[in-house]
Protein backbone atom coordinates (compact mmCIF):
# COMPACT_ATOMS: atom_id res chain seq x y z
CA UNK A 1 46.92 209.88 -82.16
CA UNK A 2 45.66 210.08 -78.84
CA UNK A 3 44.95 206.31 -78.92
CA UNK A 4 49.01 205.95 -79.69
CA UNK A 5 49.88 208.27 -76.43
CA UNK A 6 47.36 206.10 -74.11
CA UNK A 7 49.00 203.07 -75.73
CA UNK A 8 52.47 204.36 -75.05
CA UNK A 9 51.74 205.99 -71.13
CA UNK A 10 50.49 202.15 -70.25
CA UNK A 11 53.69 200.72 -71.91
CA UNK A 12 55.69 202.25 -70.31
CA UNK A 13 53.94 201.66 -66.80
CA UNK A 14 53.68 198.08 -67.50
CA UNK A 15 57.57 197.80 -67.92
CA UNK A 16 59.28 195.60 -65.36
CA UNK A 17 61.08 197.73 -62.60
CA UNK A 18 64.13 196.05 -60.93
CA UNK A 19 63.45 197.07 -57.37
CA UNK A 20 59.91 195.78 -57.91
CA UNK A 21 60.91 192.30 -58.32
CA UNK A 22 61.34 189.90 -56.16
CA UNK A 23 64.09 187.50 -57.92
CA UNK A 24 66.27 190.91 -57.85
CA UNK A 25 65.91 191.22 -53.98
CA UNK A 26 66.40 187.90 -53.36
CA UNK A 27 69.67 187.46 -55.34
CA UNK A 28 71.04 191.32 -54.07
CA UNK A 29 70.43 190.05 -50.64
CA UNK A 30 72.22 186.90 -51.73
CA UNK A 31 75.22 188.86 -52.86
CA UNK A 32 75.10 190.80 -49.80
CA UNK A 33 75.40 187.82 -47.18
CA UNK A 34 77.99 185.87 -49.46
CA UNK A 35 80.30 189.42 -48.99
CA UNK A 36 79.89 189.27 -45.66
CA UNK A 37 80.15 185.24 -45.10
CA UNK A 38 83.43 185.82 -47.51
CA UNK A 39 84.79 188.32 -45.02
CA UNK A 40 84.43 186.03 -41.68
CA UNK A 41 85.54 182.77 -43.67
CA UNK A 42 88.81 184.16 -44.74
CA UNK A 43 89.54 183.08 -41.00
CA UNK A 44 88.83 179.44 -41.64
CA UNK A 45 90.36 179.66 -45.29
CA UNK A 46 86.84 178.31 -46.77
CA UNK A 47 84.41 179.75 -49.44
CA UNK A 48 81.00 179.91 -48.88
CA UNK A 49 80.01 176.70 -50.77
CA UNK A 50 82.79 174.65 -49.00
CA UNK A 51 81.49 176.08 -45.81
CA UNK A 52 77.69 174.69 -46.82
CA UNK A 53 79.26 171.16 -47.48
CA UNK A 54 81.48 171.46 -43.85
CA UNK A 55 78.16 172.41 -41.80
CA UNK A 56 76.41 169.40 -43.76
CA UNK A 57 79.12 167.30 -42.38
CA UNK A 58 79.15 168.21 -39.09
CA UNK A 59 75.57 167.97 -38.78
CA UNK A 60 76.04 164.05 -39.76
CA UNK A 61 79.41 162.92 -40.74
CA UNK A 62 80.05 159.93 -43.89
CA UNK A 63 77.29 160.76 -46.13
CA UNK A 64 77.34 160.03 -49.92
CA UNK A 65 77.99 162.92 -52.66
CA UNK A 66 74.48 162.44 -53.99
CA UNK A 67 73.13 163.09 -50.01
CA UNK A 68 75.35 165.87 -49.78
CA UNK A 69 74.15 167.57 -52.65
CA UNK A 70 70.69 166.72 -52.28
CA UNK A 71 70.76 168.48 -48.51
CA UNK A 72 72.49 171.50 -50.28
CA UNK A 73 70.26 171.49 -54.11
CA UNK A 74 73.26 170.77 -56.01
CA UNK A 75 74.21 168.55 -58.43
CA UNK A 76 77.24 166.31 -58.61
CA UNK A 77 78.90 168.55 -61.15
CA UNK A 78 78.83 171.06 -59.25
CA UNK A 79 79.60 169.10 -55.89
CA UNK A 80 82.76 167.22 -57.20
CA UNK A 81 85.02 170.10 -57.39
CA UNK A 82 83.66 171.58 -54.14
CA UNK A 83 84.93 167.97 -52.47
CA UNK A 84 88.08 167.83 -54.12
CA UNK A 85 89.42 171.11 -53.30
CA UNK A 86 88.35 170.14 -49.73
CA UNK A 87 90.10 166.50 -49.86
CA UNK A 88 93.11 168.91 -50.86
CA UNK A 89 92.60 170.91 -47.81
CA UNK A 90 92.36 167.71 -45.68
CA UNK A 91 89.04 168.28 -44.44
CA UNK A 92 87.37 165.96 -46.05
CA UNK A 93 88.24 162.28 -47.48
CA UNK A 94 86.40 160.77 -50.37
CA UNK A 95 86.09 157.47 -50.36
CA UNK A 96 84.82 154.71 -52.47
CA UNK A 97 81.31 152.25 -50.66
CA UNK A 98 82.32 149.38 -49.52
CA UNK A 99 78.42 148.46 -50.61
CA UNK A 100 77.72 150.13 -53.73
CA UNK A 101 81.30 150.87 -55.45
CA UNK A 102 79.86 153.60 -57.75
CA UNK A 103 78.50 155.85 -54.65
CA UNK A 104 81.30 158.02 -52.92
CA UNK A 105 81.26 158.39 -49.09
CA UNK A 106 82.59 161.75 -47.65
CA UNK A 107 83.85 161.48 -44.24
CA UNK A 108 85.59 164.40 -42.17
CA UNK A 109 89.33 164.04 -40.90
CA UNK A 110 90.45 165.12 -37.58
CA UNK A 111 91.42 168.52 -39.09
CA UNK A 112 87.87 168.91 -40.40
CA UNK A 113 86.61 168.28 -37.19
CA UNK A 114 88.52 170.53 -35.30
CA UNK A 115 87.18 173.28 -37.59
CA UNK A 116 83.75 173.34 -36.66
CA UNK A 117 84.82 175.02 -33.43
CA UNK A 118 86.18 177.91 -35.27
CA UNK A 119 82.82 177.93 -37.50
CA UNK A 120 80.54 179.21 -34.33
CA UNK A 121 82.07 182.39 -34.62
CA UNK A 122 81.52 183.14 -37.78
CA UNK A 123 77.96 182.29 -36.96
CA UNK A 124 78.10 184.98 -34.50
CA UNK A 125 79.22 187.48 -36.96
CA UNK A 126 76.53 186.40 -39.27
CA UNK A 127 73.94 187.05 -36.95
CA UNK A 128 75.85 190.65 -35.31
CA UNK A 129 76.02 192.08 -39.09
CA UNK A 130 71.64 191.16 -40.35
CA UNK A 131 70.98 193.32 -37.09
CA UNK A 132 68.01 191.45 -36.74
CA UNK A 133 66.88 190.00 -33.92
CA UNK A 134 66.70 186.05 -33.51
CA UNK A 135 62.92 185.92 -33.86
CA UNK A 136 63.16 188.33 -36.99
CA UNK A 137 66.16 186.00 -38.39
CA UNK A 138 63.43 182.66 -37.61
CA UNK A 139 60.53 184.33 -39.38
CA UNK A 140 62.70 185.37 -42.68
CA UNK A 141 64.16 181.62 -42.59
CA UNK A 142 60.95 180.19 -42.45
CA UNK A 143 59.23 182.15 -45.16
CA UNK A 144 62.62 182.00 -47.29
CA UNK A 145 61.85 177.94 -47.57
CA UNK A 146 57.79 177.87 -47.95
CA UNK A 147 59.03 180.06 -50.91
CA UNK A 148 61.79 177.53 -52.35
CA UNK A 149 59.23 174.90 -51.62
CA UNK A 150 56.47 176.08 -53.72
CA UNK A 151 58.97 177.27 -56.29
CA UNK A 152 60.19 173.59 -56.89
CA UNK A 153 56.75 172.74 -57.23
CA UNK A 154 56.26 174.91 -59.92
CA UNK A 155 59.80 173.75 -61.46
């Protein structure tokens, strides 16, 4: 009997806890930033995907959907529909390579230009609402991607 209560006691111990794991943190803290990136991009009518393909775009303008999704981890399946509601929103215009007619070149219009002035505030806001300071901010960026980099090498 007493073997079945020592048996039980480390059973119990050796059950996961959600606050001790670190996928849990990592996707609560994910939630967390999308609700507040949701709140400040209601002012440039853009979800928080769309805004990831926008600041991929404005960092260099006419890449192909495979580049884009390969800067953002995302596959075309996911990317397509992300493209087309921003070629809706005239953003964005898809276009076919003059080079290689099966690859599809994004390039930004005028409108999705202009927008990237509006996106520095929400930047701002971003960085106002982790309270953090910007070397705290660099730090937890920096470790955030060592991580994602030895997770895909464990993929």
């Amino acid at each position: 009997m007493r073997d079945m209560k020592t048996a039980t006691t480390a059973k119990s111990t050796d059950t996961p806890r959600l606050d001790a794991q670190l996928c849990f943190a990592l996707y609560s803290a994910g939630l967390a930033m999308n609700k507040v990136y949701r709140k400040h991009l209601k002012a440039l009518d853009l979800t928080y995907p769309q805004y990831l393909v926008m600041l991929v775009l404005w960092e260099k303008d006419g890449l192909s959907v495979s580049e884009i999704g390969a800067r953002l981890f995302l596959d075309s399946a996911t990317l397509t529909p992300l493209l087309k509601r921003l070629d809706a929103a005239n953003l964005l215009v898809r276009s076919r390579s003059r080079d290689d007619e099966r690859e599809v070149e994004v390039t930004l219009t005028p409108r999705g230009r202009q927008l990237q002035a509006k996106a520095s505030a929400v930047q701002h806001a971003i960085f106002c609402a982790t309270a953090c300071s910007a070397n705290e901010l660099k730090q937890l960026r920096d470790e955030l991607r060592q991580l994602r980099g030895r997770l895909a090498l464990a993929e």
